[in-house]
PDB file of N, CA and C in Angstrom:
ATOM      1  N   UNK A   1       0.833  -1.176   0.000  1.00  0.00           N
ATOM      2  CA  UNK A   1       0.000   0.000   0.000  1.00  0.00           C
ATOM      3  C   UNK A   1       0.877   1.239   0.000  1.00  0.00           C
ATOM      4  N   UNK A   2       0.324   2.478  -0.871  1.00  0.00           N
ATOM      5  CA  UNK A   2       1.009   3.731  -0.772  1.00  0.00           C
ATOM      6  C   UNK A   2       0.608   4.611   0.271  1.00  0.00           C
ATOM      7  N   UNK A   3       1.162   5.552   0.529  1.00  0.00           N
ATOM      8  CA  UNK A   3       0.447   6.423   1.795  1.00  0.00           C
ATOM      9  C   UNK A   3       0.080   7.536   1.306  1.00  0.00           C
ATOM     10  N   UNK A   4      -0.708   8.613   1.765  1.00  0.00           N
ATOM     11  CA  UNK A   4      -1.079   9.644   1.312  1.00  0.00           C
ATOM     12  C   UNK A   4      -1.071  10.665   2.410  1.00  0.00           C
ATOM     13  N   UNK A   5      -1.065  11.702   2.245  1.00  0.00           N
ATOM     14  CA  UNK A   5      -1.099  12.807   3.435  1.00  0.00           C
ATOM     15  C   UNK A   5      -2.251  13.629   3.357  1.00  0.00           C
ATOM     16  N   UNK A   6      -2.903  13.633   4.636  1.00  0.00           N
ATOM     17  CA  UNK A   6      -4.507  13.694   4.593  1.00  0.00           C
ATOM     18  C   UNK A   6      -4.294  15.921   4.960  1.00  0.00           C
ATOM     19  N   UNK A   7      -5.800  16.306   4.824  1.00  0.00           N
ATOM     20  CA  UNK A   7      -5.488  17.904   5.173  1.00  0.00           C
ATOM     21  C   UNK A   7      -4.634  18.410   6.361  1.00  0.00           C
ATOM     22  N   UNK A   8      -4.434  17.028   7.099  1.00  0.00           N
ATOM     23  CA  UNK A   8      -4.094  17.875   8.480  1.00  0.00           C
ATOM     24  C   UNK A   8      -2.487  18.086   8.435  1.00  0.00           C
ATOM     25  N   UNK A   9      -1.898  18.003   6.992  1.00  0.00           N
ATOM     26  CA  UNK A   9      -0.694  18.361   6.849  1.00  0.00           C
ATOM     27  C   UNK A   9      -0.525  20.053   7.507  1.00  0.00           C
ATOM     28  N   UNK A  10       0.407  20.097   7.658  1.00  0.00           N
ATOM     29  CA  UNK A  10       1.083  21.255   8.379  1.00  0.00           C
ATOM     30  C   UNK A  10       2.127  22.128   7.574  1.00  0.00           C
ATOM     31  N   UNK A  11       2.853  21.223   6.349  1.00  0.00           N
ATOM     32  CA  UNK A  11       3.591  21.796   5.574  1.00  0.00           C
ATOM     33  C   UNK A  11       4.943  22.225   6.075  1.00  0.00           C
ATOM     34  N   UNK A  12       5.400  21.656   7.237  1.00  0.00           N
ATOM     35  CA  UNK A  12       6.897  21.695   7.947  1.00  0.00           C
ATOM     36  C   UNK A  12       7.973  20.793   7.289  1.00  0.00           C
ATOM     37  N   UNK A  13       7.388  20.212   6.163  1.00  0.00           N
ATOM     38  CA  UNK A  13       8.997  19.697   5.875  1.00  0.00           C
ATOM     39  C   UNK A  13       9.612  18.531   5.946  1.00  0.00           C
ATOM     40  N   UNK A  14       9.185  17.961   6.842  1.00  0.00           N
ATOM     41  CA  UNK A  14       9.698  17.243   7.901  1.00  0.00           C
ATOM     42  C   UNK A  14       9.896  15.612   6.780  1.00  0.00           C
ATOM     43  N   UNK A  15       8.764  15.321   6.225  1.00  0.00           N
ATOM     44  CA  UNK A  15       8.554  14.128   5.714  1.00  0.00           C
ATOM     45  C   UNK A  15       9.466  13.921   4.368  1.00  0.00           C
ATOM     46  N   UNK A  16       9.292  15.015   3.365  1.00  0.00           N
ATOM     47  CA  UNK A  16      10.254  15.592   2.352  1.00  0.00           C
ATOM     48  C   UNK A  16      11.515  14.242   2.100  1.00  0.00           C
ATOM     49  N   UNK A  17      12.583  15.280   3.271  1.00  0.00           N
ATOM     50  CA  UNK A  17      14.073  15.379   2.755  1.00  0.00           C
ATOM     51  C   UNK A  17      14.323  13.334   3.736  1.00  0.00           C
ATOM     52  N   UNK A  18      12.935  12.603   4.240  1.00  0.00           N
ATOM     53  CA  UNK A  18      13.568  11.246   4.502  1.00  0.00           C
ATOM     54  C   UNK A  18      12.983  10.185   3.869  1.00  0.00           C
ATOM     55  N   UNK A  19      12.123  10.438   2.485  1.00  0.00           N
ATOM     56  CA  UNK A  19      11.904   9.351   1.563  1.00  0.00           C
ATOM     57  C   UNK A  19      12.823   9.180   0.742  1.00  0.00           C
ATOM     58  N   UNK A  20      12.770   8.032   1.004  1.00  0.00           N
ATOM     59  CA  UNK A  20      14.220   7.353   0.224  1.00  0.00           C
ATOM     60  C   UNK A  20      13.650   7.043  -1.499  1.00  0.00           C
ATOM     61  N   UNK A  21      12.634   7.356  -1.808  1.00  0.00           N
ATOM     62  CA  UNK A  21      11.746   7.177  -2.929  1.00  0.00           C
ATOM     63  C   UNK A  21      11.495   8.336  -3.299  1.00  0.00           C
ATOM     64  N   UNK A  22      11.939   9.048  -3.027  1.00  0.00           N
ATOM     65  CA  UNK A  22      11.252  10.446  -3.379  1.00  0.00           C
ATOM     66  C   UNK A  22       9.831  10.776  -4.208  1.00  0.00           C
ATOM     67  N   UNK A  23       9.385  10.349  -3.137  1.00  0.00           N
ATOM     68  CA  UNK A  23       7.826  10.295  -3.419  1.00  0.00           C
ATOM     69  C   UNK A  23       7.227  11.547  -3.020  1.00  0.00           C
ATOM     70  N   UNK A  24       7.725  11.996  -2.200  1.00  0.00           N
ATOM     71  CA  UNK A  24       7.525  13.247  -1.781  1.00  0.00           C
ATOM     72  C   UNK A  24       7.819  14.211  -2.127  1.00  0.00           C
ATOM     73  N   UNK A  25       6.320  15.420  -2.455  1.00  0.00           N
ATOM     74  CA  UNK A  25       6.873  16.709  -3.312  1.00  0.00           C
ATOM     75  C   UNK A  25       5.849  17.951  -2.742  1.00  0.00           C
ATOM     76  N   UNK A  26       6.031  18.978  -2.943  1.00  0.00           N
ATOM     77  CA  UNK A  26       5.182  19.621  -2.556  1.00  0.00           C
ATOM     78  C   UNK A  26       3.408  20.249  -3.608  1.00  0.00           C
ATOM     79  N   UNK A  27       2.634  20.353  -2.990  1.00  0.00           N
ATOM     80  CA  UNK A  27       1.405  20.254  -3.678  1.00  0.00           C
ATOM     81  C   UNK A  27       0.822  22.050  -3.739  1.00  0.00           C
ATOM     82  N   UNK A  28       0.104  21.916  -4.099  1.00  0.00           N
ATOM     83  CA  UNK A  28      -0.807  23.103  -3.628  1.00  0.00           C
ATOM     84  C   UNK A  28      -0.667  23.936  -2.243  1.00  0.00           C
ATOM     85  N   UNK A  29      -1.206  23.023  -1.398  1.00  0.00           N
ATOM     86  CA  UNK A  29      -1.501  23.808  -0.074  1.00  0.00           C
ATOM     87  C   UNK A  29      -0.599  22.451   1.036  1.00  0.00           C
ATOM     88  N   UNK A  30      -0.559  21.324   0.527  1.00  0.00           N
ATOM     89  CA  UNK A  30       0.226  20.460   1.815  1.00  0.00           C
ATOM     90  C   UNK A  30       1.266  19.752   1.003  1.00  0.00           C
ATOM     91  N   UNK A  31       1.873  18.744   1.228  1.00  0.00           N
ATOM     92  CA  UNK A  31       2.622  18.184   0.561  1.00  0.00           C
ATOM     93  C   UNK A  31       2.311  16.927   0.320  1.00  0.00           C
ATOM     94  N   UNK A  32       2.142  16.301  -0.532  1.00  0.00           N
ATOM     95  CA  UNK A  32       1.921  14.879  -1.579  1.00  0.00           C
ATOM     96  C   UNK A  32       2.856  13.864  -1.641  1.00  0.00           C
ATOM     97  N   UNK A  33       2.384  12.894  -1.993  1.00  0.00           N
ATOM     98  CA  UNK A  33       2.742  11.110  -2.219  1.00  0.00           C
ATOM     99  C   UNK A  33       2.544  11.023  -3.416  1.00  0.00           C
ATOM    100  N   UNK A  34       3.528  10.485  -3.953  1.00  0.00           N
ATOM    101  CA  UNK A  34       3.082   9.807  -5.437  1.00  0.00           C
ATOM    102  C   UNK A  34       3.144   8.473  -5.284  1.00  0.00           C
ATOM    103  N   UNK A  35       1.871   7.698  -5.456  1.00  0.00           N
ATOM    104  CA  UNK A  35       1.850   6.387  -4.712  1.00  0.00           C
ATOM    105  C   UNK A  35       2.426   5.667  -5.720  1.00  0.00           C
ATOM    106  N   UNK A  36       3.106   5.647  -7.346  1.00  0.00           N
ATOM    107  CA  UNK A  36       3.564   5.278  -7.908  1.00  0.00           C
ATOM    108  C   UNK A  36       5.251   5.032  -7.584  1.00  0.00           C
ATOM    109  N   UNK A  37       5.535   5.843  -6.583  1.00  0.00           N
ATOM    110  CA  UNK A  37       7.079   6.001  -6.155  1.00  0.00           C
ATOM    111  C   UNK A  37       6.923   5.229  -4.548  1.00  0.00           C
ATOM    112  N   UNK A  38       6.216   5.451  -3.868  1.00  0.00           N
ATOM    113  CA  UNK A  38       5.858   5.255  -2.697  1.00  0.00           C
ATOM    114  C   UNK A  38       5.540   3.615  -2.035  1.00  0.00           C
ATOM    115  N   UNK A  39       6.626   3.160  -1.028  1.00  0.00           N
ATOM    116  CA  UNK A  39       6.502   1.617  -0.972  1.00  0.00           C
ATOM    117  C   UNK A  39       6.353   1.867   0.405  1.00  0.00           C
ATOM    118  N   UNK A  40       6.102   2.438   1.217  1.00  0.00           N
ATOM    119  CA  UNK A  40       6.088   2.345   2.989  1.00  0.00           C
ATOM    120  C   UNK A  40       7.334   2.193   2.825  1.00  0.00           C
ATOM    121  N   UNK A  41       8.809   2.646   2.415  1.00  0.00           N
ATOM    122  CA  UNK A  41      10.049   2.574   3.328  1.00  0.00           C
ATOM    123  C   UNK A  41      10.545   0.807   3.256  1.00  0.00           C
ATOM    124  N   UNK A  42       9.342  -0.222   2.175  1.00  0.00           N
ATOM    125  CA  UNK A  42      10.127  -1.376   2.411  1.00  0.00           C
ATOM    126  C   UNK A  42      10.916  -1.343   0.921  1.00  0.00           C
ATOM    127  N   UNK A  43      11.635  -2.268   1.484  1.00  0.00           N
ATOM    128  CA  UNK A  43      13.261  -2.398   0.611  1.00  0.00           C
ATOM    129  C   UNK A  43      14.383  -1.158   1.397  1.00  0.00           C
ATOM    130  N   UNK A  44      13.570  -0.163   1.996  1.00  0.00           N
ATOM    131  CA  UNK A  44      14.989   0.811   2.732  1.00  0.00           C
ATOM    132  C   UNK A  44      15.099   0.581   4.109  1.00  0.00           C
ATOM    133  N   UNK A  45      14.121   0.712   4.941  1.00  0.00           N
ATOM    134  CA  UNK A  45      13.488   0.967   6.240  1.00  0.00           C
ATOM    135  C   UNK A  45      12.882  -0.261   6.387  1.00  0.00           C
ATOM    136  N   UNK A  46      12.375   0.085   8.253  1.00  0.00           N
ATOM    137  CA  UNK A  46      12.046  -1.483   8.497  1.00  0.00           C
ATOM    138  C   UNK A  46      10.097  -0.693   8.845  1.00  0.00           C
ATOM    139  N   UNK A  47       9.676   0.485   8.716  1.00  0.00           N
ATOM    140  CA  UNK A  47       8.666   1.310   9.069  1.00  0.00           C
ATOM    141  C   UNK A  47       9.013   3.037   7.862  1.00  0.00           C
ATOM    142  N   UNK A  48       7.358   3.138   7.497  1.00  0.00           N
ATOM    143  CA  UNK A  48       7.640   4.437   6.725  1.00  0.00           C
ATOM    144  C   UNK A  48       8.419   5.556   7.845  1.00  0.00           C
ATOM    145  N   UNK A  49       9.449   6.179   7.046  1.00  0.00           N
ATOM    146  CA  UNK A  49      10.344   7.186   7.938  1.00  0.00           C
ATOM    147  C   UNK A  49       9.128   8.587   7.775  1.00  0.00           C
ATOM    148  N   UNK A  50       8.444   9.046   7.358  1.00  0.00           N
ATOM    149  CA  UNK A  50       7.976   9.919   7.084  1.00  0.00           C
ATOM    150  C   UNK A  50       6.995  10.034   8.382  1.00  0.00           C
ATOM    151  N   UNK A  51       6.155   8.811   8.631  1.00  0.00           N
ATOM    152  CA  UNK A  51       5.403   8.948   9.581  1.00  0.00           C
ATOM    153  C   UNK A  51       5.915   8.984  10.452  1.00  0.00           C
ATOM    154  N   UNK A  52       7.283   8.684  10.593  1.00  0.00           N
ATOM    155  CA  UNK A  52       7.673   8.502  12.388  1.00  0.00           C
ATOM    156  C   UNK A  52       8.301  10.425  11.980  1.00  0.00           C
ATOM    157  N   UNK A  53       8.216  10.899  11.223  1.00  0.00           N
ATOM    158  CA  UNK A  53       8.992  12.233  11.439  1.00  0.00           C
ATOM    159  C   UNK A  53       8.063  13.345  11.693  1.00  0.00           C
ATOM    160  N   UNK A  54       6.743  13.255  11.397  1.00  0.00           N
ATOM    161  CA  UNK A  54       5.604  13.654  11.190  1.00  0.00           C
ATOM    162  C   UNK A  54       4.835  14.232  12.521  1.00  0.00           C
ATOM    163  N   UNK A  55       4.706  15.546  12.806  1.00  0.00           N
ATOM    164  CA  UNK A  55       4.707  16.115  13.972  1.00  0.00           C
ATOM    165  C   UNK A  55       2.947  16.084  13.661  1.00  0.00           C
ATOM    166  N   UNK A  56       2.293  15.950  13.015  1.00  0.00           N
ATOM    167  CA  UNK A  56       1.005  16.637  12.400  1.00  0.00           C
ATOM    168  C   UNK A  56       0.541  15.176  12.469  1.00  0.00           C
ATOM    169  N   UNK A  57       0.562  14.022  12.352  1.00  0.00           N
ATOM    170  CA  UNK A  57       0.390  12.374  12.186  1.00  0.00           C
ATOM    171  C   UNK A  57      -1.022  12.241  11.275  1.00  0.00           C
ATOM    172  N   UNK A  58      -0.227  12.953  10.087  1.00  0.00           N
ATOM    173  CA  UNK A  58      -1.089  13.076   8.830  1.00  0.00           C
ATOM    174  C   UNK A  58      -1.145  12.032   7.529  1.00  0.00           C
ATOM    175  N   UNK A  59      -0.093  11.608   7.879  1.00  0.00           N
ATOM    176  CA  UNK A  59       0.185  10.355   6.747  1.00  0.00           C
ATOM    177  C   UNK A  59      -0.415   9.074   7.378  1.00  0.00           C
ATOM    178  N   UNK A  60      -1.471   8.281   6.031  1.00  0.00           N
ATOM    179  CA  UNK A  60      -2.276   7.509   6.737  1.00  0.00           C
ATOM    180  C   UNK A  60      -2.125   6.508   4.754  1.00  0.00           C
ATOM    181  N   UNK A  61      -2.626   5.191   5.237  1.00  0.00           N
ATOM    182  CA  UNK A  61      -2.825   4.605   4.140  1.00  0.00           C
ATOM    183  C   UNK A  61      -3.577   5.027   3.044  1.00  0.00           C
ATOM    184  N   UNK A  62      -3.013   4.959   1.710  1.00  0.00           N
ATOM    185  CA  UNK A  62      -4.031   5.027   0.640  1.00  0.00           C
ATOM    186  C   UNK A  62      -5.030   4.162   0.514  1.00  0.00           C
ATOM    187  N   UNK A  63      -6.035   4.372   0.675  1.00  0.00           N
ATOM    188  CA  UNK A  63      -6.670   2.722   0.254  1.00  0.00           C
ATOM    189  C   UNK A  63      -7.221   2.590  -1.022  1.00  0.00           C
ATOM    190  N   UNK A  64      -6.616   3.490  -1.927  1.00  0.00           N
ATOM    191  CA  UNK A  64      -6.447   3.529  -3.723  1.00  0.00           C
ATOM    192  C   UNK A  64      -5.606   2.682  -4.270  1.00  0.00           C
ATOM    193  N   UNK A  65      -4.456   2.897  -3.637  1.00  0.00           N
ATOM    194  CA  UNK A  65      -3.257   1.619  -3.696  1.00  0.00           C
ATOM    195  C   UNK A  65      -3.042   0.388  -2.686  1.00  0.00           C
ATOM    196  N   UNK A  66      -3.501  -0.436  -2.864  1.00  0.00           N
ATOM    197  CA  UNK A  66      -3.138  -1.493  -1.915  1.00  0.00           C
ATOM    198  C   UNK A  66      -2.437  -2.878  -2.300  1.00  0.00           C
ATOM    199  N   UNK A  67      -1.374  -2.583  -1.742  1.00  0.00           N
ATOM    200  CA  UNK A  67      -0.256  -3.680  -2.332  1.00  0.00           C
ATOM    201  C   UNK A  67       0.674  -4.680  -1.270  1.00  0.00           C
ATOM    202  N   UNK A  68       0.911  -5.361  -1.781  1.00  0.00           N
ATOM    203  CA  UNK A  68       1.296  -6.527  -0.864  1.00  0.00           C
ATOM    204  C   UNK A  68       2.689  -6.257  -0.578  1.00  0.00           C
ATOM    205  N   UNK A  69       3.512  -6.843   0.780  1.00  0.00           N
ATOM    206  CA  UNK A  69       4.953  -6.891   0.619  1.00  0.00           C
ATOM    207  C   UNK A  69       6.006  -7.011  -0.461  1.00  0.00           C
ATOM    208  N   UNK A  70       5.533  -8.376  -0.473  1.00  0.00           N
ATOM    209  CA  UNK A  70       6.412  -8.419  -2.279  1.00  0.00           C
ATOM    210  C   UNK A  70       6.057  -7.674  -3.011  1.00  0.00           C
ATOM    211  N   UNK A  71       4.809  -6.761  -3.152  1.00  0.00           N
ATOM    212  CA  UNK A  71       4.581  -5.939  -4.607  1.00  0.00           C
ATOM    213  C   UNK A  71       5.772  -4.924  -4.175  1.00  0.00           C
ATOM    214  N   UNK A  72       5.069  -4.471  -2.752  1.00  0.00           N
ATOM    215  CA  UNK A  72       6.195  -3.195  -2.520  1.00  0.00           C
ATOM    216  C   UNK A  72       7.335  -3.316  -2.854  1.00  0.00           C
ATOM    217  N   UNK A  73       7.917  -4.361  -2.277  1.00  0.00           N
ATOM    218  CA  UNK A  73      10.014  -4.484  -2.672  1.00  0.00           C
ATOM    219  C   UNK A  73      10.291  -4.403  -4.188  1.00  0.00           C
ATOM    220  N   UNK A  74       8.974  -5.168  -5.227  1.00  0.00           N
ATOM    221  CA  UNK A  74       9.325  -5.067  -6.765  1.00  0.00           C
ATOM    222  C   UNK A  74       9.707  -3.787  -6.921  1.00  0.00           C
ATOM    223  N   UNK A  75       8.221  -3.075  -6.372  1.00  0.00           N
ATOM    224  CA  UNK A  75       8.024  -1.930  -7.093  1.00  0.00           C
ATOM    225  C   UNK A  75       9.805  -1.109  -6.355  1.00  0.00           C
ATOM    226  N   UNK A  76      10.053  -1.126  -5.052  1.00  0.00           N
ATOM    227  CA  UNK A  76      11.517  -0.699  -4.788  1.00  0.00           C
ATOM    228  C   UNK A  76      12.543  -1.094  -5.860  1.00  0.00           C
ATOM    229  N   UNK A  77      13.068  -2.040  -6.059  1.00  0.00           N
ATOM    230  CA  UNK A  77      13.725  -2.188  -6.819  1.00  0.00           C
ATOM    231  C   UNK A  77      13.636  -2.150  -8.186  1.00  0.00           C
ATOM    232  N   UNK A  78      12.732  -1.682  -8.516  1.00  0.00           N
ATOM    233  CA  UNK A  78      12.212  -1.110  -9.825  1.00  0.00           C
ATOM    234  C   UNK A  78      12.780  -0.048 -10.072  1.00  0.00           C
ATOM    235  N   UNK A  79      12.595   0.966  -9.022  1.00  0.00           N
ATOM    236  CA  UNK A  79      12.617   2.084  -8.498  1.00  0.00           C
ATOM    237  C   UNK A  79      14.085   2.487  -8.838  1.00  0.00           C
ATOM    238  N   UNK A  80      14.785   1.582  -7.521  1.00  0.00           N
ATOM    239  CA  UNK A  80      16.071   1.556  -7.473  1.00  0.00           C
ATOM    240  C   UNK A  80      17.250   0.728  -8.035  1.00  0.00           C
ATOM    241  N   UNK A  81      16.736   0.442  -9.784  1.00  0.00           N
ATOM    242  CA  UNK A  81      17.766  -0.355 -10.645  1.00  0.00           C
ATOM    243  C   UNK A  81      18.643   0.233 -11.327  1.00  0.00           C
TER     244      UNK A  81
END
């Protein structure tokens, strides 16, 4: 599954500069997931780094994307070939 960042973003930053996917960009008014880039942190991390950095605890599952472990690591190393 990808994650998404719901309104109660805050826009501090924080989540940005520790996806290792750089899934993260800034939007309109909060900052965005591109659930196409976006694996929860597996293949890097053992937990998404974004949510544990996340002062606002705005990042919550997509339930647009829902993908299995192994999808996630493909899609990582897809990512990262």
């Amino acid at each position: 599954m990808a994650l998404l960042i719901n309104d109660n973003c805050t826009a501090c930053d924080a989540c940005k500069p520790v996806c290792p996917n750089e899934a993260i960009s800034v939007g309109e008014l909060i900052y965005v997931i591109d659930a196409l880039r976006c694996t929860e942190c597996v293949g890097a991390e053992d937990e998404p780094q974004c949510k544990l950095v996340c002062p606002a605890d705005c990042i919550v599952i997509n339930p647009d994307f829902v993908e299995t472990p192994d999808e996630l690591q493909a899609k990582y190393e897809a990512l990262h070939a």
